[in-house]
C-alpha atoms as a PDB file:
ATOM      1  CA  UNK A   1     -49.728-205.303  -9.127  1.00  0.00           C
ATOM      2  CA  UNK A   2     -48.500-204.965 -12.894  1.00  0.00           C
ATOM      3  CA  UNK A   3     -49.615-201.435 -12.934  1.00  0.00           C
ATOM      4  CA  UNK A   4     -47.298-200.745 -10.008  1.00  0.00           C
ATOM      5  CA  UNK A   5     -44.472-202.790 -11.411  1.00  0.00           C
ATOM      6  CA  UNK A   6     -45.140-200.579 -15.194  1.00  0.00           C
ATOM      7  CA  UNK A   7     -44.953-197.440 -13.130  1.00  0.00           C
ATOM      8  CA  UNK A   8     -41.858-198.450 -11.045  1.00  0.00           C
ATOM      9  CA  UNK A   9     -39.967-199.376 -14.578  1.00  0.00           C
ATOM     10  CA  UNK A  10     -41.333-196.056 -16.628  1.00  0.00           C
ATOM     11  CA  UNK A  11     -39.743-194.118 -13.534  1.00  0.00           C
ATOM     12  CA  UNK A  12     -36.635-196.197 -13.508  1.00  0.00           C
ATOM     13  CA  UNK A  13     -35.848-195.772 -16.797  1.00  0.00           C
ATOM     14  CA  UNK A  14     -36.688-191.619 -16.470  1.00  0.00           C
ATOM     15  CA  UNK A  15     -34.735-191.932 -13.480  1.00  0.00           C
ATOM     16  CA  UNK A  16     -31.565-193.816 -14.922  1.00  0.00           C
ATOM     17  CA  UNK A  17     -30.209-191.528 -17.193  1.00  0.00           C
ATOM     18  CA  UNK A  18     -30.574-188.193 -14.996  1.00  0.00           C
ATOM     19  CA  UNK A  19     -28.323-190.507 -12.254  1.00  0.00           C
ATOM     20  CA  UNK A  20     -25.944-191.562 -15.233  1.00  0.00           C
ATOM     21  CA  UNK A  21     -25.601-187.615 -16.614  1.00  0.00           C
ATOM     22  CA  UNK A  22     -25.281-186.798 -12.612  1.00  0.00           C
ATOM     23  CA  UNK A  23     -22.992-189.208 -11.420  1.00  0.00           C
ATOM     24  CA  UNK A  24     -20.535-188.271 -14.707  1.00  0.00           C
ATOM     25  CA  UNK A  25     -20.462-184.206 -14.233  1.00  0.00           C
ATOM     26  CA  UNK A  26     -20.187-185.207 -10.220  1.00  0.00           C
ATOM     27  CA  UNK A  27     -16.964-187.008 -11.343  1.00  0.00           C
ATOM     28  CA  UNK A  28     -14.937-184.689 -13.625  1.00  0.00           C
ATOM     29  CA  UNK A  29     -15.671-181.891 -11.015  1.00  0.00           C
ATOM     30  CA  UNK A  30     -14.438-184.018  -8.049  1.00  0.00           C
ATOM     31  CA  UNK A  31     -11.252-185.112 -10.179  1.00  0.00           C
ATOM     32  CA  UNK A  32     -10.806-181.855 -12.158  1.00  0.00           C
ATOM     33  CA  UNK A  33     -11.043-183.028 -15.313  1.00  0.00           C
ATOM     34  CA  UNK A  34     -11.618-181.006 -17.784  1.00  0.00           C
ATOM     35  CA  UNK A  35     -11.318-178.026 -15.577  1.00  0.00           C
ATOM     36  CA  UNK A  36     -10.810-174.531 -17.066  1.00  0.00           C
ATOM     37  CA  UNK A  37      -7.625-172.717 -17.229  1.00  0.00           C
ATOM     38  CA  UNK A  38      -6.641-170.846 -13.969  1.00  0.00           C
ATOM     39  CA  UNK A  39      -6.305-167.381 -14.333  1.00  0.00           C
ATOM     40  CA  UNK A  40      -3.177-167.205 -12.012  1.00  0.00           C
ATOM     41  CA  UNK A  41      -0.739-170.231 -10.742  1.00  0.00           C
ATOM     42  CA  UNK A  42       1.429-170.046  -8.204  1.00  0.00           C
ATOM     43  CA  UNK A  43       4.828-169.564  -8.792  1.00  0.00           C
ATOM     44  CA  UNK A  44       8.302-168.770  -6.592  1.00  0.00           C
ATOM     45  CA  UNK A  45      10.193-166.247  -6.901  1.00  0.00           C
ATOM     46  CA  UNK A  46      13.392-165.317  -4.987  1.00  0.00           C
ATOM     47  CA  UNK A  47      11.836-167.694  -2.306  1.00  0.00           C
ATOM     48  CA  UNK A  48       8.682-165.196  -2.084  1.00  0.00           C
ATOM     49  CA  UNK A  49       5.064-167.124  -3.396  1.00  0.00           C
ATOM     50  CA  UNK A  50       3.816-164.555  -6.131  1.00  0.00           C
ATOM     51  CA  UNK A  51       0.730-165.422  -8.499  1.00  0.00           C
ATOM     52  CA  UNK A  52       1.643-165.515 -12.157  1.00  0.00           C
ATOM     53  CA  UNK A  53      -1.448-164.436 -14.758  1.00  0.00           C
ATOM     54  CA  UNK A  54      -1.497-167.601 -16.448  1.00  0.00           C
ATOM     55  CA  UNK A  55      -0.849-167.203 -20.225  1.00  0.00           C
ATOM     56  CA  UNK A  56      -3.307-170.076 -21.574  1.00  0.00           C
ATOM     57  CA  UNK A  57      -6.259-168.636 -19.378  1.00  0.00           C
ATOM     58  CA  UNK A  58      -7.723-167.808 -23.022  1.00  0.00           C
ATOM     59  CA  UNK A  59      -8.347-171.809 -23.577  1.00  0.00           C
ATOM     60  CA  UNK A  60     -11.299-171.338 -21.912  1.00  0.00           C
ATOM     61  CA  UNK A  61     -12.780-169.365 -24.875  1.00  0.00           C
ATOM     62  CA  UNK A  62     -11.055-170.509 -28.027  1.00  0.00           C
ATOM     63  CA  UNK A  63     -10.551-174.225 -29.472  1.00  0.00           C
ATOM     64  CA  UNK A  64      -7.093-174.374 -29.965  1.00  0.00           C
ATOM     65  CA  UNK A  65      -7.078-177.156 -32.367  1.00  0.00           C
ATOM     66  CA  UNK A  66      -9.367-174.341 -34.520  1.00  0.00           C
ATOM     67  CA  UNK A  67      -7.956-171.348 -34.012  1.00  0.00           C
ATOM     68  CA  UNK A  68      -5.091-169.484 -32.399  1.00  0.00           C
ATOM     69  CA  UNK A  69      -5.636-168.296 -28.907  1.00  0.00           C
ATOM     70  CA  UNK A  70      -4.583-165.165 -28.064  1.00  0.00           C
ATOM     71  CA  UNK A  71      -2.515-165.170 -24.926  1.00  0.00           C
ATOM     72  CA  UNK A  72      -2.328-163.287 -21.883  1.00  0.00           C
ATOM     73  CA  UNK A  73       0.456-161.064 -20.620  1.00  0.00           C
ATOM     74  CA  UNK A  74       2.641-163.125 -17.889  1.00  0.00           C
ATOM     75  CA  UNK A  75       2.550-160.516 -15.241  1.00  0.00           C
ATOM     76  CA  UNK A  76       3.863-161.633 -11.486  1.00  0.00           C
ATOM     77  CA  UNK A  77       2.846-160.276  -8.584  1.00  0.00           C
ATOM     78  CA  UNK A  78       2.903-160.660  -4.223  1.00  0.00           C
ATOM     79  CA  UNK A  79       0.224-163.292  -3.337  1.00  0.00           C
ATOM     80  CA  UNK A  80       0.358-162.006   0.187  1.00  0.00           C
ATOM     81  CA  UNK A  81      -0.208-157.984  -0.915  1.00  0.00           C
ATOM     82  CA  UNK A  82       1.161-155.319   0.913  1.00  0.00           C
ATOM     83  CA  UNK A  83      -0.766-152.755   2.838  1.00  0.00           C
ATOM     84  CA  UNK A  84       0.983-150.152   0.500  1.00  0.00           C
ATOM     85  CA  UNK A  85       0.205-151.572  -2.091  1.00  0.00           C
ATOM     86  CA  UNK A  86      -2.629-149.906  -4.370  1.00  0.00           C
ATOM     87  CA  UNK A  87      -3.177-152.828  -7.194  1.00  0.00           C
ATOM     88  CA  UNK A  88      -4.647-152.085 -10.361  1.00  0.00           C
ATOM     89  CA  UNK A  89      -6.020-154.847 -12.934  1.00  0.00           C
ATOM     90  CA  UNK A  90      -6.983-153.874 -16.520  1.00  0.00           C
ATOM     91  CA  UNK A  91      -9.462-156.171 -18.468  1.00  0.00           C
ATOM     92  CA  UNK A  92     -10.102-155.939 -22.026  1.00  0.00           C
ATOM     93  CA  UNK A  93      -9.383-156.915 -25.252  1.00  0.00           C
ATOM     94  CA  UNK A  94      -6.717-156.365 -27.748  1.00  0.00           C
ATOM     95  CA  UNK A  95      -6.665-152.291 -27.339  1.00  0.00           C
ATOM     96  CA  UNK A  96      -5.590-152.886 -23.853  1.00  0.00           C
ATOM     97  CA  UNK A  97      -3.487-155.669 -24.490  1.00  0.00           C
ATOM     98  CA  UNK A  98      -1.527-153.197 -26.731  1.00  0.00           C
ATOM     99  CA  UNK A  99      -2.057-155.427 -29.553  1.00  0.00           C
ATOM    100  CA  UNK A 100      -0.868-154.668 -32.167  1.00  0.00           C
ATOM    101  CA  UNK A 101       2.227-152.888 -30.651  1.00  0.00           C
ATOM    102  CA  UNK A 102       4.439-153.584 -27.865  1.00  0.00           C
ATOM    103  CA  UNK A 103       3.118-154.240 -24.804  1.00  0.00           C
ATOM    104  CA  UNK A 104       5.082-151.203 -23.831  1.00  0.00           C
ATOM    105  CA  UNK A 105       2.787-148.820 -25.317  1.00  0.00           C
ATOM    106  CA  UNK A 106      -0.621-150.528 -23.778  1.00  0.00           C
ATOM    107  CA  UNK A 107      -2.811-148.051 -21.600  1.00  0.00           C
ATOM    108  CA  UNK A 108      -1.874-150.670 -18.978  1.00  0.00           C
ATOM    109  CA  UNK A 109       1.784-149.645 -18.761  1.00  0.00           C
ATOM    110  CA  UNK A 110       1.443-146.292 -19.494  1.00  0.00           C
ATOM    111  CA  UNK A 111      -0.984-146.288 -16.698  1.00  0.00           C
ATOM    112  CA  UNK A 112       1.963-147.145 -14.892  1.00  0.00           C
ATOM    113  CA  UNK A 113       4.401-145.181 -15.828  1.00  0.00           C
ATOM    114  CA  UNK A 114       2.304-142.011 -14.901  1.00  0.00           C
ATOM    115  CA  UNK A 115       2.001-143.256 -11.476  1.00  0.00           C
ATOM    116  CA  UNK A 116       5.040-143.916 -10.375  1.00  0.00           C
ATOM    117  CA  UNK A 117       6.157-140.640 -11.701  1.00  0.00           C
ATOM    118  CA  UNK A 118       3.489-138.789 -10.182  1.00  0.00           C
ATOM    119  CA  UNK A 119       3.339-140.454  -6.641  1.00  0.00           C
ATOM    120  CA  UNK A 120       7.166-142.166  -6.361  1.00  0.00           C
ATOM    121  CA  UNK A 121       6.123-142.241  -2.557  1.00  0.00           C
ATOM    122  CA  UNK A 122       3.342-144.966  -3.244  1.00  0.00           C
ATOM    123  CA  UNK A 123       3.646-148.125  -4.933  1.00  0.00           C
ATOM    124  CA  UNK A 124       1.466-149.377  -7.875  1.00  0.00           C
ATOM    125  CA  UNK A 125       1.100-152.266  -9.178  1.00  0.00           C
ATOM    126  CA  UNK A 126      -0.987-152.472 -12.471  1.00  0.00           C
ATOM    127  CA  UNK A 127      -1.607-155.560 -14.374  1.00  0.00           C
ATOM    128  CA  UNK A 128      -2.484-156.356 -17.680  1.00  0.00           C
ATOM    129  CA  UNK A 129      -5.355-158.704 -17.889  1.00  0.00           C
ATOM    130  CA  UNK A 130      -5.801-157.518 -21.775  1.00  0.00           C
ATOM    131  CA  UNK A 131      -6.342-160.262 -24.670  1.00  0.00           C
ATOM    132  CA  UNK A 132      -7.089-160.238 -27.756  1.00  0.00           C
ATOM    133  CA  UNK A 133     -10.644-160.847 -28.773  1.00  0.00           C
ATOM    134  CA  UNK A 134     -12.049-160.996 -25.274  1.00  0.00           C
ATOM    135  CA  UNK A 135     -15.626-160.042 -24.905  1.00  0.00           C
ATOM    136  CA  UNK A 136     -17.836-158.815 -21.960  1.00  0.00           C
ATOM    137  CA  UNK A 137     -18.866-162.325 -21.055  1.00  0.00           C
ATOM    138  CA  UNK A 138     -15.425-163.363 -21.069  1.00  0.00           C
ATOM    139  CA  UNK A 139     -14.665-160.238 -18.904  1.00  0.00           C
ATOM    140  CA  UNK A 140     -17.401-160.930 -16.510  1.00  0.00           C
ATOM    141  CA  UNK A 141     -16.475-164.558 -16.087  1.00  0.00           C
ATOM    142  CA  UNK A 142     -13.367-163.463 -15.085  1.00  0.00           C
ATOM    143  CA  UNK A 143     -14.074-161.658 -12.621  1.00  0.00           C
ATOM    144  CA  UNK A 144     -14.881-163.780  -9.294  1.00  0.00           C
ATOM    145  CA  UNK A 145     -11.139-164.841  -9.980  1.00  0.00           C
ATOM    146  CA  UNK A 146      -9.845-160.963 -10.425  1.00  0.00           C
ATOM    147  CA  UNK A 147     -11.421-160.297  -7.202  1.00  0.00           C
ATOM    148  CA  UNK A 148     -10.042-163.063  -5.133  1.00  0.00           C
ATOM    149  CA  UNK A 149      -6.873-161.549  -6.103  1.00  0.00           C
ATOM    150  CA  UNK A 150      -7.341-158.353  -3.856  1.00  0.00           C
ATOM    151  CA  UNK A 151      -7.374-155.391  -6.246  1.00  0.00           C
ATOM    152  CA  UNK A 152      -7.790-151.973  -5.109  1.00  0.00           C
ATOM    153  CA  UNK A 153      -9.190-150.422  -8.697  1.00  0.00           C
ATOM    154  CA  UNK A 154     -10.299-152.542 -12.232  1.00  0.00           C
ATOM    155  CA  UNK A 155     -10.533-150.795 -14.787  1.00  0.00           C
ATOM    156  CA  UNK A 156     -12.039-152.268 -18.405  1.00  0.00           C
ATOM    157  CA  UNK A 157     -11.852-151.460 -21.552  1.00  0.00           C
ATOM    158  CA  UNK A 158     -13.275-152.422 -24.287  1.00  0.00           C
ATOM    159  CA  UNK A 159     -16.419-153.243 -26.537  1.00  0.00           C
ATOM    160  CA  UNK A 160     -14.735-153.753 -29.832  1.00  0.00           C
ATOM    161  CA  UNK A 161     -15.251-157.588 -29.498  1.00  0.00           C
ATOM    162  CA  UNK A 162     -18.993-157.748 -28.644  1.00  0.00           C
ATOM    163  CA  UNK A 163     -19.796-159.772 -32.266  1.00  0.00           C
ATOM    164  CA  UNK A 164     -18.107-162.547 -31.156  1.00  0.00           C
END
C-alpha cells in the first residue's frame, strides 16, 4: 500500500508541473496574450474593407526596448480581390524595401511602374512586404499569412541578412 501511495505522489509531482506549463500556454493562446503582430489589419476606406500591411509586424523579430525595429511599408489593398486583379507581394529585406532610398526607387515600385505602362489594360497591384534586416526564417514565417491574402505571384529577394 505505501509503495502505491510513493508511486501515485512521484507521478503527481511529474505530472503537476507539465499541467501547470499546459494550462498557462492554453491560456495566453485562448486570450491572445502575447500574440504576435498581424501582418495586415483591417482598415476602411471610402466605406470599402481593405487590409493594411501592418507597420509593427517586425515586433515579432526585434526587442524593441533593444533595438530599433525596422518597419514595414503601409501598403492598402481590396480584402475582397477582384477577378482582374493580378496581385504581386515582394518579401525581402532592406534591398527591396528600398532602404536606403525612397521607397520610390524599390524594385517593388518600379516593378510597378513597368506594368502598368506595359499592360494599362490590366491592373496590378504589387506590394511591398520589404524590411530591413529580415531573414529567410522571417520570410518563411510569413508566409502562411502572405498566402491567405490571395496573391497571384511572390517574388523574394534577398539573402543579405542570413547572419542574423
Amino acid at each position: 500500500m505505501k509503495a502505491l501511495k510513493n508511486q501515485i505522489f512521484i507521478l503527481l509531482m511529474l505530472l503537476l508541473p507539465v499541467a501547470f506549463f499546459a494550462l498557462l500556454e492554453g491560456s495566453l493562446r485562448l486570450f491572445h496574450l502575447f500574440a504576435p503582430e498581424p501582418l495586415v489589419r483591417v482598415v476602411m476606406k471610402n466605406g470599402q474593407q481593405m487590409y493594411q500591411i501592418n507597420t509593427h509586424v517586425a515586433r515579432r523579430y526585434f526587442d524593441p526596448h533593444k533595438v530599433t525595429v525596422p518597419g514595414a511599408i503601409p501598403a492598402t489593398f481590396a480584402v475582397n480581390k477582384s477577378h482582374r486583379v493580378f496581385r504581386i507581394f515582394c518579401l525581402g529585406g532592406s534591398t527591396t524595401a528600398g532602404f536606403p532610398f525612397d521607397c520610390q526607387v524599390s524594385f517593388p515600385q518600379q516593378l510597378r511602374y513597368m506594368l502598368r505602362q506595359a499592360y494599362p489594360q490590366y491592373h496590378f497591384e504589387v506590394i511591398n512586404l520589404g524590411i530591413s534586416a529580415l531573414n529567410s526564417y522571417t520570410v518563411l514565417d510569413l508566409l502562411p499569412a502572405i498566402l491567405d491574402l490571395q496573391p497571384d505571384l511572390i517574388l523574394i529577394y534577398m539573402g543579405h541578412n542570413e547572419f542574423y
